[in-house]
C-alpha atoms as a PDB file:
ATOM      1  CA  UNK A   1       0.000   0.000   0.000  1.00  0.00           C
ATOM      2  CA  UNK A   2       1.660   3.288  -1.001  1.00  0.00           C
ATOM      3  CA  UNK A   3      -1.210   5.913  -0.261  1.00  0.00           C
ATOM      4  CA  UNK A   4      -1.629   7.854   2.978  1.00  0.00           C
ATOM      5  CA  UNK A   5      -2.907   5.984   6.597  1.00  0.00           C
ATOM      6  CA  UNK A   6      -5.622   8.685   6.448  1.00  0.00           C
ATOM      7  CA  UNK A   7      -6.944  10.791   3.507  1.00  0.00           C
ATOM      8  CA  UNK A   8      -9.513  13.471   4.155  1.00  0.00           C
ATOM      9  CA  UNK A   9     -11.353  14.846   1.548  1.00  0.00           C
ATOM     10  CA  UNK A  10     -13.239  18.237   2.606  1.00  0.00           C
ATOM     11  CA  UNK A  11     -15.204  16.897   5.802  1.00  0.00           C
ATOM     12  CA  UNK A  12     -17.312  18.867   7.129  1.00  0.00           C
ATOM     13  CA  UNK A  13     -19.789  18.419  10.777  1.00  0.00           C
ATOM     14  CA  UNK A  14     -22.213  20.521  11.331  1.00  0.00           C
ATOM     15  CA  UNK A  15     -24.385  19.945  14.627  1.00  0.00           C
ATOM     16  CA  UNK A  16     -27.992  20.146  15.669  1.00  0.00           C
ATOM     17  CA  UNK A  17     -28.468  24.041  16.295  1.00  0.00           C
ATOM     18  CA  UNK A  18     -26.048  25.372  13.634  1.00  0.00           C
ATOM     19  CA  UNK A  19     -22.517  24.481  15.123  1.00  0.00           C
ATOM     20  CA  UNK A  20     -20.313  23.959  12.044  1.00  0.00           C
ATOM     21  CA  UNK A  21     -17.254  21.829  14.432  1.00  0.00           C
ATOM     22  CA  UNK A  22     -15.833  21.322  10.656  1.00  0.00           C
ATOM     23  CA  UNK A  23     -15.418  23.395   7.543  1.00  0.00           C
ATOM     24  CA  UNK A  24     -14.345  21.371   4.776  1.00  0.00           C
ATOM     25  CA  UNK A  25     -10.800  20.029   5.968  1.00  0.00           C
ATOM     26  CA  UNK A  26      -8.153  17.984   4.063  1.00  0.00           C
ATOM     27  CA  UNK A  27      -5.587  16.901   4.559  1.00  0.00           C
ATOM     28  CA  UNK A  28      -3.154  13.317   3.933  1.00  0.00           C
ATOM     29  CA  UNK A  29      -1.435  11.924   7.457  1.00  0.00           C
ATOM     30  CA  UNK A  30       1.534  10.300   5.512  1.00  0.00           C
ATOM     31  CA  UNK A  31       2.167   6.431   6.310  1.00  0.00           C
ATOM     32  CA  UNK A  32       4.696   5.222   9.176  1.00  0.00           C
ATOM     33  CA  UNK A  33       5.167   9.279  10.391  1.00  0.00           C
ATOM     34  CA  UNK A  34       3.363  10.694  13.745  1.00  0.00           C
ATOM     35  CA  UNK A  35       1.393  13.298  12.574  1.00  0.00           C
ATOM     36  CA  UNK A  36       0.613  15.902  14.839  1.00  0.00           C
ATOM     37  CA  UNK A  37      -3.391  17.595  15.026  1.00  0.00           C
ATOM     38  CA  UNK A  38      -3.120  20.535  17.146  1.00  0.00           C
ATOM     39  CA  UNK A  39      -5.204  23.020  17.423  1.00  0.00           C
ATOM     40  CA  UNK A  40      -7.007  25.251  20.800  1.00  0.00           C
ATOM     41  CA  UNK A  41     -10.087  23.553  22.637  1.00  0.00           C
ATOM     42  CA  UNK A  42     -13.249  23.692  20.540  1.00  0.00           C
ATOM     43  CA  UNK A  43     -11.472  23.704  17.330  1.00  0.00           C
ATOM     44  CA  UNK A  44     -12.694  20.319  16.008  1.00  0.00           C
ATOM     45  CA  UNK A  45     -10.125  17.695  16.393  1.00  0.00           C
ATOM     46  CA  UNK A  46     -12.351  15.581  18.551  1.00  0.00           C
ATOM     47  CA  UNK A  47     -15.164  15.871  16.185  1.00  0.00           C
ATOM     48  CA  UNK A  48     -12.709  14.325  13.554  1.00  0.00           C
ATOM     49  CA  UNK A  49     -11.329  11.830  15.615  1.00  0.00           C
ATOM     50  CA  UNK A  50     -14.658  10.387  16.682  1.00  0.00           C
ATOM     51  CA  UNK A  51     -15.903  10.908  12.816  1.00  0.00           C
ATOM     52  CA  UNK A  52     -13.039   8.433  11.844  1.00  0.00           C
ATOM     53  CA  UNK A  53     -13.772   6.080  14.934  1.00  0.00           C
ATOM     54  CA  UNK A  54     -17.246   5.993  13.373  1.00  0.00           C
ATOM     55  CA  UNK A  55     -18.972   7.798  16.805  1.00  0.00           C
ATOM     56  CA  UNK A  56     -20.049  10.898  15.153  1.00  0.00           C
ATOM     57  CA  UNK A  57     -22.255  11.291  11.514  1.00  0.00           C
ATOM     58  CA  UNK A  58     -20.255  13.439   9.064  1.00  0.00           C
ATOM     59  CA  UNK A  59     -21.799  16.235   7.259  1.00  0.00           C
ATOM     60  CA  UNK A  60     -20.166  16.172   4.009  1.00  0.00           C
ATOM     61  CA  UNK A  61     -16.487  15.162   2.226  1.00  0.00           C
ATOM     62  CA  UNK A  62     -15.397  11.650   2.408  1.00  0.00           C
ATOM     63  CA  UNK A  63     -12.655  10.007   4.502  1.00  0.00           C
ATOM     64  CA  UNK A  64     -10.586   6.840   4.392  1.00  0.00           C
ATOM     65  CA  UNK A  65      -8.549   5.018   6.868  1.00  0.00           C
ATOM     66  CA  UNK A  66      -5.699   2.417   5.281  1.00  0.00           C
ATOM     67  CA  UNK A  67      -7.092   3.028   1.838  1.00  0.00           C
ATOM     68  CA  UNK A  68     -10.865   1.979   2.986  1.00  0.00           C
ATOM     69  CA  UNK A  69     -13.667   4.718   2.971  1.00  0.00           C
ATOM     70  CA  UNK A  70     -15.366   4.975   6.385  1.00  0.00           C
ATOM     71  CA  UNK A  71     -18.794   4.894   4.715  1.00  0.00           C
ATOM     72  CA  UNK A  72     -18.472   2.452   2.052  1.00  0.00           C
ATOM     73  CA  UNK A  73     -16.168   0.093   4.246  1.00  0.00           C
ATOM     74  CA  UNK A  74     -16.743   0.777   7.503  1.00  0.00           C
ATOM     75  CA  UNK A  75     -15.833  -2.600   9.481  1.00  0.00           C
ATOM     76  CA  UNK A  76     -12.288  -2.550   7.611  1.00  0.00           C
ATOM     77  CA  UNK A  77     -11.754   0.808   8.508  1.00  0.00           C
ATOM     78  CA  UNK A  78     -12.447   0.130  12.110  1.00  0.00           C
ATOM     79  CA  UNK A  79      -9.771  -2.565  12.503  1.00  0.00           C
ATOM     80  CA  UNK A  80      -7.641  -0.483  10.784  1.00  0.00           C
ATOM     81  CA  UNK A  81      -7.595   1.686  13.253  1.00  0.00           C
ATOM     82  CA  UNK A  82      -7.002   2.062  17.148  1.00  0.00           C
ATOM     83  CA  UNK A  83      -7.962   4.957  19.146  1.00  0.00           C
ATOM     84  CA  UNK A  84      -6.818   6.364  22.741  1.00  0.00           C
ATOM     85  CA  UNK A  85      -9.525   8.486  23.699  1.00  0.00           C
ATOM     86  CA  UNK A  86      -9.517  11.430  26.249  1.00  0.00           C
ATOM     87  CA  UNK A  87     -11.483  10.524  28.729  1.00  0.00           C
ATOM     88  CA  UNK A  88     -10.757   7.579  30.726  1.00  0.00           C
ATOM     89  CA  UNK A  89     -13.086   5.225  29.638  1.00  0.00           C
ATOM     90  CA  UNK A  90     -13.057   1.770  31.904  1.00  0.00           C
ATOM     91  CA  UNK A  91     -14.746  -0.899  33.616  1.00  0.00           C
ATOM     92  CA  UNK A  92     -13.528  -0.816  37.534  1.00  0.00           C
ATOM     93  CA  UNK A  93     -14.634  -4.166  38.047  1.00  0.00           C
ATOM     94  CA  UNK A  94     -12.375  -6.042  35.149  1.00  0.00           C
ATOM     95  CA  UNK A  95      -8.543  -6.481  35.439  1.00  0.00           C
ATOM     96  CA  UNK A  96      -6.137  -4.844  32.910  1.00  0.00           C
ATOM     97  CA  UNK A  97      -6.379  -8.362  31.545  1.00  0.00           C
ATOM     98  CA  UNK A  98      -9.498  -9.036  31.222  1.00  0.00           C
ATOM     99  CA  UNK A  99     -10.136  -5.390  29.789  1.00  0.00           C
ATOM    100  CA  UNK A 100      -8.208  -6.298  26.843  1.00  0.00           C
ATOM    101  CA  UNK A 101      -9.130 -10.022  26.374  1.00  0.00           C
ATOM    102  CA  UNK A 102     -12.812  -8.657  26.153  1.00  0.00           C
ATOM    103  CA  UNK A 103     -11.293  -5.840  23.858  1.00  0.00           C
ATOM    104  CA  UNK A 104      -9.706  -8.240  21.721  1.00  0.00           C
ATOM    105  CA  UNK A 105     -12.809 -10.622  21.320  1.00  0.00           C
ATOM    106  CA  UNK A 106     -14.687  -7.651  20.409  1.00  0.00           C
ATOM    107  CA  UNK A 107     -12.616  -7.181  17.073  1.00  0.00           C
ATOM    108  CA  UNK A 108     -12.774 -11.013  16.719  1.00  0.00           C
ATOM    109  CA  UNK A 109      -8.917 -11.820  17.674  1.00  0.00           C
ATOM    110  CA  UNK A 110      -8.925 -15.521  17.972  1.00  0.00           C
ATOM    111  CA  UNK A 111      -7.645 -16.542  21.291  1.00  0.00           C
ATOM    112  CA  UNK A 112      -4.270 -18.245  19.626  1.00  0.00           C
ATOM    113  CA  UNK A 113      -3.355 -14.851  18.279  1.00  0.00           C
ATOM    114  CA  UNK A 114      -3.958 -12.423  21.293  1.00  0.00           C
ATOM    115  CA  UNK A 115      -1.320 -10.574  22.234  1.00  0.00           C
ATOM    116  CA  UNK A 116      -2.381  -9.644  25.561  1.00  0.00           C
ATOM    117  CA  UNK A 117       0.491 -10.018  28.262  1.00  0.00           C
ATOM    118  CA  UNK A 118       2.986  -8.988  25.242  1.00  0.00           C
ATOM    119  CA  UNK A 119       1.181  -5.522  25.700  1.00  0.00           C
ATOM    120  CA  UNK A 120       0.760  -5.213  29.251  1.00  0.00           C
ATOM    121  CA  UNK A 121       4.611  -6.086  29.385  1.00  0.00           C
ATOM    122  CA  UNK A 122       4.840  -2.917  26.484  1.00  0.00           C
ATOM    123  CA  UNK A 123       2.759  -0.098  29.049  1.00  0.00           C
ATOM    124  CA  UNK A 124       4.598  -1.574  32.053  1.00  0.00           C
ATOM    125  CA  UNK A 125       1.319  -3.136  33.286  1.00  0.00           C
ATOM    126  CA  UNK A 126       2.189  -6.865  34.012  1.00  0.00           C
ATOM    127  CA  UNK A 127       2.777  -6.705  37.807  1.00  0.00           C
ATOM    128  CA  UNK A 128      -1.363  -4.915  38.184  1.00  0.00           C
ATOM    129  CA  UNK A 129      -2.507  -7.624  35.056  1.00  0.00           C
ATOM    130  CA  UNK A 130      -4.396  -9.233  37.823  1.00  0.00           C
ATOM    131  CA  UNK A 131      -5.757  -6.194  40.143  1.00  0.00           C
ATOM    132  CA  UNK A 132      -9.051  -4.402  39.366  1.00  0.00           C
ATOM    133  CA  UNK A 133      -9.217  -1.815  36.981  1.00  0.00           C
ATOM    134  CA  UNK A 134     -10.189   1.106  39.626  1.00  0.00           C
ATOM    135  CA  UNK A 135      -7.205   0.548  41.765  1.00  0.00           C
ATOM    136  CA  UNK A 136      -4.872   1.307  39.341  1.00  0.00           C
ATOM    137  CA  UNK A 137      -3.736   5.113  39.161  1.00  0.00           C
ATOM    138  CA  UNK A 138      -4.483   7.450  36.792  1.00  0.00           C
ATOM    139  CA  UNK A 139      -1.637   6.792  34.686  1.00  0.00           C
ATOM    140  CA  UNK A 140      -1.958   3.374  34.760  1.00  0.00           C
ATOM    141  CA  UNK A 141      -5.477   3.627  33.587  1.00  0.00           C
ATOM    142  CA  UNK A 142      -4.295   5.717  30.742  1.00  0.00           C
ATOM    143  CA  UNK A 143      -1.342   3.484  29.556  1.00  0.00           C
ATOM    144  CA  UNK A 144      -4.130   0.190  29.408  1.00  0.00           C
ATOM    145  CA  UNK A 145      -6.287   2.260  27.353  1.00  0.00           C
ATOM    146  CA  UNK A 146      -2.901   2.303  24.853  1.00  0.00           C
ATOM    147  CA  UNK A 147      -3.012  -1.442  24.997  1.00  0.00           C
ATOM    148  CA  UNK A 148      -6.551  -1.962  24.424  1.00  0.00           C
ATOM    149  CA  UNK A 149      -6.417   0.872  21.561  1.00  0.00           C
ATOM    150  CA  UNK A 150      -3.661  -2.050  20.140  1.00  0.00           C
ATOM    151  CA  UNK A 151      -5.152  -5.696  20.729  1.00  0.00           C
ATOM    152  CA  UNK A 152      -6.412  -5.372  17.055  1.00  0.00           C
ATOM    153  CA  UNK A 153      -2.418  -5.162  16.298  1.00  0.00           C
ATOM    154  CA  UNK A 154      -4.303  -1.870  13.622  1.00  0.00           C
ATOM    155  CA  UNK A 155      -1.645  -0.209  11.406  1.00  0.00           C
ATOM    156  CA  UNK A 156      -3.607   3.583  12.483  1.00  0.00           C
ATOM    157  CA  UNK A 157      -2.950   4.462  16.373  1.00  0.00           C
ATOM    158  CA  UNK A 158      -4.965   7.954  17.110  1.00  0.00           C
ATOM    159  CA  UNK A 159      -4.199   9.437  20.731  1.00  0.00           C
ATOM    160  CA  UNK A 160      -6.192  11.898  21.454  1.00  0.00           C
ATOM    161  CA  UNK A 161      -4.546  14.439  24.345  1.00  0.00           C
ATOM    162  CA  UNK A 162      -2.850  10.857  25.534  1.00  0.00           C
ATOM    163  CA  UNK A 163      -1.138  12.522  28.456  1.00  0.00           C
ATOM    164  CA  UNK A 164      -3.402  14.766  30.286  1.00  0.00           C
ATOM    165  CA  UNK A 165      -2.769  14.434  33.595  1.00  0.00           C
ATOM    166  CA  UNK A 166       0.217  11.807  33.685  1.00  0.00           C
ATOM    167  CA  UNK A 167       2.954  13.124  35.682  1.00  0.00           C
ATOM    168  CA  UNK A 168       6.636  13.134  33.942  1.00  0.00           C
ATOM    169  CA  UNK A 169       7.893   9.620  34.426  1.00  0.00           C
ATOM    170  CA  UNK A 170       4.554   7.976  33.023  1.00  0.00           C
ATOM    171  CA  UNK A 171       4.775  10.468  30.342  1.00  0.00           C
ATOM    172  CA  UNK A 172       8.220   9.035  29.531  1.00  0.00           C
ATOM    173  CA  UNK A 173       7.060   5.642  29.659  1.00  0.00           C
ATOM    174  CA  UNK A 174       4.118   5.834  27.374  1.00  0.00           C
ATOM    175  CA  UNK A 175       6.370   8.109  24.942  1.00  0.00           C
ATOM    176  CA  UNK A 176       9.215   5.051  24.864  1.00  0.00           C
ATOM    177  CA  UNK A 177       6.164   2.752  23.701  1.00  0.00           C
ATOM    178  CA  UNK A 178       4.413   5.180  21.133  1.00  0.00           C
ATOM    179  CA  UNK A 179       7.981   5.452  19.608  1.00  0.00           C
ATOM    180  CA  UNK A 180       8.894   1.538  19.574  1.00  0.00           C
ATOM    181  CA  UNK A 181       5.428   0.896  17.437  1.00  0.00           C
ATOM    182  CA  UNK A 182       6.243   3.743  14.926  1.00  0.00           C
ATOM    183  CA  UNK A 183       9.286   2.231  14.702  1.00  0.00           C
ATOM    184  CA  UNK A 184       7.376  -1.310  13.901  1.00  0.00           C
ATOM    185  CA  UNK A 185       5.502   0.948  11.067  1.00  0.00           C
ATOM    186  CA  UNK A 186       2.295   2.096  13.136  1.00  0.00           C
ATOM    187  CA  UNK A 187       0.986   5.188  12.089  1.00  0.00           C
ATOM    188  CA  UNK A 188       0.765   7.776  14.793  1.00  0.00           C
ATOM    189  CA  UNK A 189      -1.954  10.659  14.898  1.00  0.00           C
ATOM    190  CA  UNK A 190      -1.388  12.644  18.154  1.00  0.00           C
ATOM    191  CA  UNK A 191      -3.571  15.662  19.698  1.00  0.00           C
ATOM    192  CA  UNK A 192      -1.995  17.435  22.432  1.00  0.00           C
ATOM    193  CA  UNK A 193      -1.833  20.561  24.481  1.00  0.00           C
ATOM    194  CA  UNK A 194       1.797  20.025  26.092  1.00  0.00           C
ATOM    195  CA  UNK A 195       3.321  21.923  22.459  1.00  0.00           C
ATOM    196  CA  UNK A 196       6.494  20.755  23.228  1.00  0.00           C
ATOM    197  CA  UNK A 197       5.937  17.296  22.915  1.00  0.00           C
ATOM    198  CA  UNK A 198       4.397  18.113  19.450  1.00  0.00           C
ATOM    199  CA  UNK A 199       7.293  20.050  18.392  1.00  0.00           C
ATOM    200  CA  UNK A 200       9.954  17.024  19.961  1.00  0.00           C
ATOM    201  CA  UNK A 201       7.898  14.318  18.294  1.00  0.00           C
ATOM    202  CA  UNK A 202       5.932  15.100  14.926  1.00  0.00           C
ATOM    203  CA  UNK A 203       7.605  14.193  11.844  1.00  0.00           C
ATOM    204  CA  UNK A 204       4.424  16.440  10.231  1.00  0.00           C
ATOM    205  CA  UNK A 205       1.664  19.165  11.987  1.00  0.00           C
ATOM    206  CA  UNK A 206      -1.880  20.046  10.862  1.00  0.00           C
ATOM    207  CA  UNK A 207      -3.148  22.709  13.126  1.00  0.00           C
ATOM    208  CA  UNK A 208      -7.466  23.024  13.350  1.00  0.00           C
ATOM    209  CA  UNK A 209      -8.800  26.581  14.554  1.00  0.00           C
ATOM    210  CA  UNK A 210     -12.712  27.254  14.319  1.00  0.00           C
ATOM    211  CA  UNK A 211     -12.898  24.173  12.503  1.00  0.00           C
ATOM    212  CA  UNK A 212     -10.572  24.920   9.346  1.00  0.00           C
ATOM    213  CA  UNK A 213      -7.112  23.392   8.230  1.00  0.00           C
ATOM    214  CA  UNK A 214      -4.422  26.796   9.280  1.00  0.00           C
ATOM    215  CA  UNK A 215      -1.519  24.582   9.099  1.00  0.00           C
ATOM    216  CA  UNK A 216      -0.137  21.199   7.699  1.00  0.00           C
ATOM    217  CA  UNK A 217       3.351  21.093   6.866  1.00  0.00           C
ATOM    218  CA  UNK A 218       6.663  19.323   7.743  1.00  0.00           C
ATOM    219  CA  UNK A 219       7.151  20.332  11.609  1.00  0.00           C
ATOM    220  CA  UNK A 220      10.528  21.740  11.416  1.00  0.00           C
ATOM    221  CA  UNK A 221       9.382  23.938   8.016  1.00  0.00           C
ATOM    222  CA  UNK A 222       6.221  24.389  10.592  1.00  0.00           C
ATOM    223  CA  UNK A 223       8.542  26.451  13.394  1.00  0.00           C
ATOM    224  CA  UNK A 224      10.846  28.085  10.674  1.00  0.00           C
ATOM    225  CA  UNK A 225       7.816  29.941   9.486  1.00  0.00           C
ATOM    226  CA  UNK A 226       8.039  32.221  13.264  1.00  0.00           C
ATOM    227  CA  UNK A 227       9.234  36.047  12.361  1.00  0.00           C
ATOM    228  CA  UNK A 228       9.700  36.809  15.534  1.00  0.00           C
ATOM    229  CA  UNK A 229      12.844  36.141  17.688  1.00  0.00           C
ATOM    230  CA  UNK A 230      14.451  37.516  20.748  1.00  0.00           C
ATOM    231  CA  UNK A 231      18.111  38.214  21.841  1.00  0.00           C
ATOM    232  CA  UNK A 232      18.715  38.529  25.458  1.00  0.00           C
ATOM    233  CA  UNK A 233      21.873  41.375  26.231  1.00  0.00           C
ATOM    234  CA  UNK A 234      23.887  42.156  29.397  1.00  0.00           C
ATOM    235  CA  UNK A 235      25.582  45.655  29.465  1.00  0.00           C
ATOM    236  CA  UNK A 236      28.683  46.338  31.140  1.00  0.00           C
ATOM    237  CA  UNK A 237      26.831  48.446  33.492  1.00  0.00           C
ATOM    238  CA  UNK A 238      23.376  49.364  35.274  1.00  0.00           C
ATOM    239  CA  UNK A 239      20.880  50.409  32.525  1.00  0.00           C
ATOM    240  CA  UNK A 240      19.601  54.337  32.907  1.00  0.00           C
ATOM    241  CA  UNK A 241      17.307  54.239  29.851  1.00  0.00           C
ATOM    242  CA  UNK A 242      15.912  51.535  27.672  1.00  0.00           C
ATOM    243  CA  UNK A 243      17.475  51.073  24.434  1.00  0.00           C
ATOM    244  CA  UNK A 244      15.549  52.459  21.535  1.00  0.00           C
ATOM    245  CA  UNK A 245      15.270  51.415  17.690  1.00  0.00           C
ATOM    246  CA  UNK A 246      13.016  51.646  14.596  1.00  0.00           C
ATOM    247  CA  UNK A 247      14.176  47.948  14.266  1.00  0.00           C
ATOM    248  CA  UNK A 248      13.169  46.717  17.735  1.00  0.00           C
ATOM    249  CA  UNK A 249       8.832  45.201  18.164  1.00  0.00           C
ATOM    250  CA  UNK A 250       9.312  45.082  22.458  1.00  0.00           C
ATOM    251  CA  UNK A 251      12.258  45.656  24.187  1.00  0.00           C
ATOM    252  CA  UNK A 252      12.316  44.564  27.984  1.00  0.00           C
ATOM    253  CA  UNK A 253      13.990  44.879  30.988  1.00  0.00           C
ATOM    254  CA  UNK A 254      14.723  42.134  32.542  1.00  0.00           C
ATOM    255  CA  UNK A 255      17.574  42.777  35.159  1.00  0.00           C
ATOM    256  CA  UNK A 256      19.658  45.383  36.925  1.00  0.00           C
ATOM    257  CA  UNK A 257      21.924  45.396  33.503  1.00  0.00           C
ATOM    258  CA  UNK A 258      19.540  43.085  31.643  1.00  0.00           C
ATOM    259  CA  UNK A 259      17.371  42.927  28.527  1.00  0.00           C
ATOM    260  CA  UNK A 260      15.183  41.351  25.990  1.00  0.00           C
ATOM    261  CA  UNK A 261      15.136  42.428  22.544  1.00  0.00           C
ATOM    262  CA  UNK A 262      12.479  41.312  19.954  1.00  0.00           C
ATOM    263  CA  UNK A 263      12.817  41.806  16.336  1.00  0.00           C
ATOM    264  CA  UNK A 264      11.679  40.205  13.268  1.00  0.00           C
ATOM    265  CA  UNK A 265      13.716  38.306  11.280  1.00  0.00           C
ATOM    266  CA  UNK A 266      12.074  38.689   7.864  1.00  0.00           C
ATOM    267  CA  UNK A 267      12.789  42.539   8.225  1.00  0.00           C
ATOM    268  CA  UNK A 268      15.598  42.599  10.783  1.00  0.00           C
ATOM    269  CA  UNK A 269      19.145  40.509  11.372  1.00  0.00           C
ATOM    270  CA  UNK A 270      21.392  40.483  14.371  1.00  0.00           C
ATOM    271  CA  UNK A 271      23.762  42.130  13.387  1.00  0.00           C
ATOM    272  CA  UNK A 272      21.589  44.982  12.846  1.00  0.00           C
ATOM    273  CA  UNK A 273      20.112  44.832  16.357  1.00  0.00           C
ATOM    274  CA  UNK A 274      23.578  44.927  17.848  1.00  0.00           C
ATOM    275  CA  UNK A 275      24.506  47.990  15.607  1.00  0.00           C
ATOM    276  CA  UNK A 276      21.896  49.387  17.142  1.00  0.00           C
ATOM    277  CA  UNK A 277      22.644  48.639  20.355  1.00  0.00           C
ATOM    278  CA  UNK A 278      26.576  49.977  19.864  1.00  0.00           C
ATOM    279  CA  UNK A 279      24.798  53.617  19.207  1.00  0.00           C
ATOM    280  CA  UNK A 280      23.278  53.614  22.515  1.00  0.00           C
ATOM    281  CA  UNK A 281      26.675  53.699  24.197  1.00  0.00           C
ATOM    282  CA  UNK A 282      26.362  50.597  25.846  1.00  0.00           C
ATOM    283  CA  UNK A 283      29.164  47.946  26.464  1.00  0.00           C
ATOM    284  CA  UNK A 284      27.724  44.021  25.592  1.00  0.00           C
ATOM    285  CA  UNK A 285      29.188  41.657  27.672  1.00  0.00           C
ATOM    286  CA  UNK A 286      26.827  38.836  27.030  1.00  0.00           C
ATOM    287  CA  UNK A 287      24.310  37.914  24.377  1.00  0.00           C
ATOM    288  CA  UNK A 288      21.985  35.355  23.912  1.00  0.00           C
ATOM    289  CA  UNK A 289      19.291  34.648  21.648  1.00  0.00           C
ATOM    290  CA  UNK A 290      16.166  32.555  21.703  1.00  0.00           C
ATOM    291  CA  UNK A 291      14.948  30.830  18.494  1.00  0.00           C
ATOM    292  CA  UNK A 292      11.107  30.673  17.885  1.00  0.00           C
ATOM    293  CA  UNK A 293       9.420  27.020  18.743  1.00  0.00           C
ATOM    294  CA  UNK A 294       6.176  25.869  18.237  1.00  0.00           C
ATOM    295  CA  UNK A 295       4.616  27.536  21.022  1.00  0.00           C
ATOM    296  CA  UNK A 296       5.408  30.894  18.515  1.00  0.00           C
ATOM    297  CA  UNK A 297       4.146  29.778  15.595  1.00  0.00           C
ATOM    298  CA  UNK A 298       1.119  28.206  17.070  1.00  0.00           C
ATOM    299  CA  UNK A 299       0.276  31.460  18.736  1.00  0.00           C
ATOM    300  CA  UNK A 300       0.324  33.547  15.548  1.00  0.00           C
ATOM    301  CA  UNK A 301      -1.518  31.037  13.371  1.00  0.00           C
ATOM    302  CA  UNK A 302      -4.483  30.533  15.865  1.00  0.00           C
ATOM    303  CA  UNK A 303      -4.523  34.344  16.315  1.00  0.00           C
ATOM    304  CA  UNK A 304      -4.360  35.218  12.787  1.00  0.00           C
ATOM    305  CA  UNK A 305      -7.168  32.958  11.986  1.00  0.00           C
ATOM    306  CA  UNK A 306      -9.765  34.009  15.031  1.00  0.00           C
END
């Protein structure tokens, strides 16, 4: 198979009352990458996540999941397809076990070919395989909903804000796993909030705001689209006035002998900021400078586009 995991052809949801969650989006997710769908709350990326699961009634456009459309094929396009949702979703009264031997008969996984204590092993789940569901912790209850979004072994894993509320070490853990099955050649579509795990790691971002496609491009040609950029300067002595130049958008003090300059780089270089600087009398004796991430360029698309 050589076309994309997911191809999305001008989908649109409107709801009861008016609510148009989406506005005729496309967009490819590429095969073997993790893809990226960002966007602020209310922006529609859990109305097209549940439109692929097959939980919500599109409006218009067409979609298809490992080369099978949703409506015309809808049972392949299930299997071919796992999905972590947001909410924690779980019996209390099963084990982590159980949970995904029921999960697994539900897709129709003969017994022979369940792969059940291979992936509690994978989300670090084997020593609570036995206890009930609602002692585990929160982010053990989040990791087993990764294993039962896998006991279908699809080719399409969908995470949708997979760790809200997981503290660092869990977050680790679940990352180390998401990363081994993309290396196996599972396709990974991630929504998150925490931008920096987006920017660390999406090979490719589509970014959602009032239920349009802003953004969808390679994630470092993503960030390299930022303008702005900010140099941080210590002077050789206590600042009396704030340096001032056509060239500088904000300039900030930030200590005794301290500031932050921001310029942009489309119209502005460094060198011309220092130059600046130099005609203000001032002695540098430091300089740093602070490249634009994600954060930036999220900011300014979702702003642009309100």
């Amino acid at each position: 198979m050589t076309e994309a995991a997911i191809a999305i052809d001008r989908l649109s949801k409107t709801y009861a009352g008016g609510k148009r969650a989406l506005d005729e989006v496309s967009f490819d997710v590429p095969q073997g990458q993790i893809f990226g769908l960002l966007g602020p709350n209310g922006a529609g990326k859990s109305t097209l996540i549940n439109i692929l699961a097959g939980l919500v009634t599109k409006s218009g456009g067409s979609a298809r999941v490992w080369g099978f459309d949703i409506d015309k094929n809808p049972r392949n396009a299930k299997r071919s397809i796992g999905i972590v949702p947001q909410e924690l979703l779980f019996d209390p009264f099963f084990t982590p076990r159980e949970a995904l031997e029921i999960q697994a008969g539900l897709y129709g996984v003969p017994k022979g070919e369940r792969i059940t204590d291979r992936l509690l092993a994978e989300v670090h789940l084997s020593d609570k395989a036995g206890a009930y569901a609602r002692t585990l912790s929160g982010g053990m209850k989040r990791r087993l909903l990764v294993a039962k979004a896998m006991v279908h072994s699809p080719p399409i894993l969908v995470l949708d804000e997979p760790t809200a509320g997981v503290d660092i070490e869990l977050r680790q853990l679940l990352w180390e796993f998401v990363k081994r099955l993309n290396d196996d050649g599972v396709t990974v579509v991630l929504t998150t909030h925490y931008l920096e795990e987006a920017e660390q790691l999406c090979d490719r971002i589509a970014i959602i705001n009032h239920g349009r496609l802003i953004a969808n491009e390679p994630t470092r040609e993503l960030i390299a689209k930022a303008q702005d950029k900010v140099v941080a300067v210590e002077f050789d002595r206590a600042i009396t006035s704030l340096p001032d130049a056509s060239c500088f958008d904000r300039v900030e003090q930030t200590g005794e002998r301290t500031v932050e300059i921001q310029y942009r780089k489309d119209r502005v270089n460094a060198g011309e900021v220092l130059t600046a600087l130099a005609r203000e009398g001032y002695d540098i004796v430091e300089i740093s400078t602070k490249d634009p991430d994600l954060e930036d360029v999220f900011l300014a698309l979702t702003r642009a586009s309100a």
